[in-house]
Protein backbone atom coordinates (compact mmCIF):
# COMPACT_ATOMS: atom_id res chain seq x y z
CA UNK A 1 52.55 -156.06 173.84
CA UNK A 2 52.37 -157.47 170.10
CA UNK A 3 48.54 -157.75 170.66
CA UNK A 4 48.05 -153.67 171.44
CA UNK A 5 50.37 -152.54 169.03
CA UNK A 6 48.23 -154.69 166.31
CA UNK A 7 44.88 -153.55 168.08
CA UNK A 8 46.26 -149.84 167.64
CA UNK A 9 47.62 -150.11 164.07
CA UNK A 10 43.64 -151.94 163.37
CA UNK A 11 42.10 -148.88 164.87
CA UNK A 12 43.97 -146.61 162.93
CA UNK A 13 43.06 -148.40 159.58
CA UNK A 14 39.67 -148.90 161.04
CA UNK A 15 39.35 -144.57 161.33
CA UNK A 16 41.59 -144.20 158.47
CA UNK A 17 39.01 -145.62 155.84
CA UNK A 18 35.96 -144.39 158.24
CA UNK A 19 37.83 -140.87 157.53
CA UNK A 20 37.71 -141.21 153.83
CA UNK A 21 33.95 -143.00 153.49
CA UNK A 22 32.53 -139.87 155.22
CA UNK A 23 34.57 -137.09 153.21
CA UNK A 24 33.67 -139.54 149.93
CA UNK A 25 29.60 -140.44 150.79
CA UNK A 26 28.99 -136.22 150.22
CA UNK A 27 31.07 -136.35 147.02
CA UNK A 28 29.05 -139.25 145.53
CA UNK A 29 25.31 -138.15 146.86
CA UNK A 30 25.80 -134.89 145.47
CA UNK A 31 22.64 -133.97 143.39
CA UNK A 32 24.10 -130.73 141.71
CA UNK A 33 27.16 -131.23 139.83
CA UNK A 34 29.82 -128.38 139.23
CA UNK A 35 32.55 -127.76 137.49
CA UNK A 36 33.68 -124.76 139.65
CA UNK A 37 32.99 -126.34 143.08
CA UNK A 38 35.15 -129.00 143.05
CA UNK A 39 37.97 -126.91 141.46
CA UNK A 40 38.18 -124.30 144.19
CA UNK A 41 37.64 -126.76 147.12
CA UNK A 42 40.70 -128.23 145.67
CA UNK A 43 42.33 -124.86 145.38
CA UNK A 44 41.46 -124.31 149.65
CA UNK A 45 42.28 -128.39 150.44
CA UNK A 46 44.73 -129.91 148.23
CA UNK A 47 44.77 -132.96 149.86
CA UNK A 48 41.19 -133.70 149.84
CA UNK A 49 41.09 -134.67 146.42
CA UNK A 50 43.59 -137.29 146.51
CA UNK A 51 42.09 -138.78 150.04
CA UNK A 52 38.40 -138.57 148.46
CA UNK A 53 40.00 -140.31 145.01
CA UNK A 54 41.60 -143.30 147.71
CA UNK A 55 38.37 -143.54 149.29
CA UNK A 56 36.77 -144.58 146.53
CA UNK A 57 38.78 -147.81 145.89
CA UNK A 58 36.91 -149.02 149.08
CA UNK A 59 34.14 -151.82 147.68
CA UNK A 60 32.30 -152.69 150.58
CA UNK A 61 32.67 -152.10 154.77
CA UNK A 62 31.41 -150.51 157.96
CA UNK A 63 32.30 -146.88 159.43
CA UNK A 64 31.47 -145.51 162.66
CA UNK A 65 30.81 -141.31 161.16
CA UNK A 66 30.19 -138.36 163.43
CA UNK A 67 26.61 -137.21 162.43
CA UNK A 68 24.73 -134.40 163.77
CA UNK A 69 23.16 -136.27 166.66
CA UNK A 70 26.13 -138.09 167.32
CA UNK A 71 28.07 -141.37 166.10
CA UNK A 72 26.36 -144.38 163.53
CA UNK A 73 27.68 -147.18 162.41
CA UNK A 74 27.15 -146.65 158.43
CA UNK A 75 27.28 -150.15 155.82
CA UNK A 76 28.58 -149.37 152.63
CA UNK A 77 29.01 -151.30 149.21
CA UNK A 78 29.39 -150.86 145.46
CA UNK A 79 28.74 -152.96 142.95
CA UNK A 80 26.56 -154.94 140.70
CA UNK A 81 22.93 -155.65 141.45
CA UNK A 82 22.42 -159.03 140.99
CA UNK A 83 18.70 -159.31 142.18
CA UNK A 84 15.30 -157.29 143.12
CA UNK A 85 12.58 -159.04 144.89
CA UNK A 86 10.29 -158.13 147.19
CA UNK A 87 11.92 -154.92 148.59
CA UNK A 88 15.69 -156.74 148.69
CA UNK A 89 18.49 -156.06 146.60
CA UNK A 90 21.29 -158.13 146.27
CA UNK A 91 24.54 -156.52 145.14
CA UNK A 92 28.08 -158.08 144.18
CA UNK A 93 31.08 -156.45 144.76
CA UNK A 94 34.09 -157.03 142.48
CA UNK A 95 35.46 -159.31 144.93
CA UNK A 96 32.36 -161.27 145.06
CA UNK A 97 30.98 -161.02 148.33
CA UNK A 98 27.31 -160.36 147.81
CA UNK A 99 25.11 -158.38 150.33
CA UNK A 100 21.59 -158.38 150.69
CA UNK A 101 19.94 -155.02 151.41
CA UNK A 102 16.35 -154.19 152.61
CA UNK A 103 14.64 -151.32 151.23
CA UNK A 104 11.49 -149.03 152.53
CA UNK A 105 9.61 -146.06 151.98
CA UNK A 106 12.50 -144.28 153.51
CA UNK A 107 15.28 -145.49 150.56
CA UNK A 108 16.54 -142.78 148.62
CA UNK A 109 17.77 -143.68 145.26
CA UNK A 110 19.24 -141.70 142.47
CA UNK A 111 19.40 -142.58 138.91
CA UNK A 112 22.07 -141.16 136.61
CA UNK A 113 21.66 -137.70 138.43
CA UNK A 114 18.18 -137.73 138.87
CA UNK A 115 15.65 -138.71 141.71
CA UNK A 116 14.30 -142.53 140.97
CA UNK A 117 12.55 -144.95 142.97
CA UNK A 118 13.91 -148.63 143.90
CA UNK A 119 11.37 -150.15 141.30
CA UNK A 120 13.10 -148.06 138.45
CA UNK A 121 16.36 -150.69 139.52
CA UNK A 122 17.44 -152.83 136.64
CA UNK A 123 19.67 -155.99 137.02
CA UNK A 124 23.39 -155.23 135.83
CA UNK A 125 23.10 -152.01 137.30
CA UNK A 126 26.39 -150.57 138.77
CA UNK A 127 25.18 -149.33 142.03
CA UNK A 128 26.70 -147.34 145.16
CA UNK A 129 24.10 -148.32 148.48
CA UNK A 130 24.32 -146.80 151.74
CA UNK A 131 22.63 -147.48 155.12
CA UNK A 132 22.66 -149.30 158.36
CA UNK A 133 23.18 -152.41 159.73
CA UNK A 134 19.95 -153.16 162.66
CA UNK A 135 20.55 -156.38 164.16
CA UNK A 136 21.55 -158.19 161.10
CA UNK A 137 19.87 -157.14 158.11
CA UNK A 138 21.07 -154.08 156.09
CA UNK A 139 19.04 -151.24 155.17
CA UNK A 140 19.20 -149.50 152.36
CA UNK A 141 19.46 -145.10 153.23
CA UNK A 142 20.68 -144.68 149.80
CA UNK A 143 21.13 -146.54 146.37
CA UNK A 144 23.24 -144.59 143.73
CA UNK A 145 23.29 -145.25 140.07
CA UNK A 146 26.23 -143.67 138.83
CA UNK A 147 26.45 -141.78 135.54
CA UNK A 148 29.78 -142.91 134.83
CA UNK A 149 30.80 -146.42 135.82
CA UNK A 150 34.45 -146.76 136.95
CA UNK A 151 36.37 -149.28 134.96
CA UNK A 152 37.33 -151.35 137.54
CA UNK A 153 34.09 -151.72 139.05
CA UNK A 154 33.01 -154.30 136.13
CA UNK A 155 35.41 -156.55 136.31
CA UNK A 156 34.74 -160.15 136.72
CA UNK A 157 35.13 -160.75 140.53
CA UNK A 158 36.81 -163.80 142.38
CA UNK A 159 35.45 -166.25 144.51
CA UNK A 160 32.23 -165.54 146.85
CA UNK A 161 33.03 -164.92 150.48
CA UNK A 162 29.58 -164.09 151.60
């Protein structure tokens, strides 16, 4: 009994932070900023702020999100990037578990607001990367190089878990 109960509770956490990566990935990608936009969604969903805000705590996991041709499993991180070589980044998250992600002519990546390319990556950037996990190595959809980096996000990290 103790063993569905805890399977049930793990789902829910499991769709609870799925949830709040897909209402948060839209928020972040976003290529036109507005000051209006956000206010008046706000005004129609006062909750969504808040759930978008706790969503964005989240340094590194997997989601199953509804897309339009059905479910994917979507890999997430934010964080430092630590390395570039040979179409590979390596990122560290503030609790030190570093992921390496493949990149390709299909890798989107923004650059404080603008359209960049992966080669325009520096070390020591703060970076948000998106994309899918195929049979054991990540690929990077998206890499995001935020104008603003939260304050939290640069602080020194624990130990490695790789």
């Amino acid at each position: 009994m103790n063993k569905k109960i805890l399977g049930g509770v793990s789902a829910l956490a499991v769709g609870v932070v799925g949830t709040g990566v897909y209402l948060a990935v839209p928020a972040v990608a976003s290529s036109s900023p507005s000051t209006t936009a956000p206010a008046k969604a706000a005004e129609r969903h006062p909750g969504k702020r808040v759930r978008a805000a706790r969503a964005a705590r989240g340094i590194h996991g997997e989601a199953t999100v509804r897309t339009k041709k059905g479910f994917a499993q979507v890999d997430w991180q934010r964080g430092t990037l630590t390395a570039t070589s040979g179409g590979t980044l390596s990122v560290r998250s503030a609790d030190g578990v570093t992921w390496q992600w493949k990149t390709d002519g299909n890798t989107k990546v923004r650059k404080g607001g603008a359209k960049s390319t992966v080669a325009n990556l520096a070390t020591g950037d703060f970076v948000v990367v998106l994309g899918r996990d195929a049979s054991g190595a990540r690929t990077a959809k998206r890499v995001i190089v935020p104008k603003k980096v939260p304050a939290r996000a640069t602080a020194s990290p624990g130990p490695s878990h790789s």
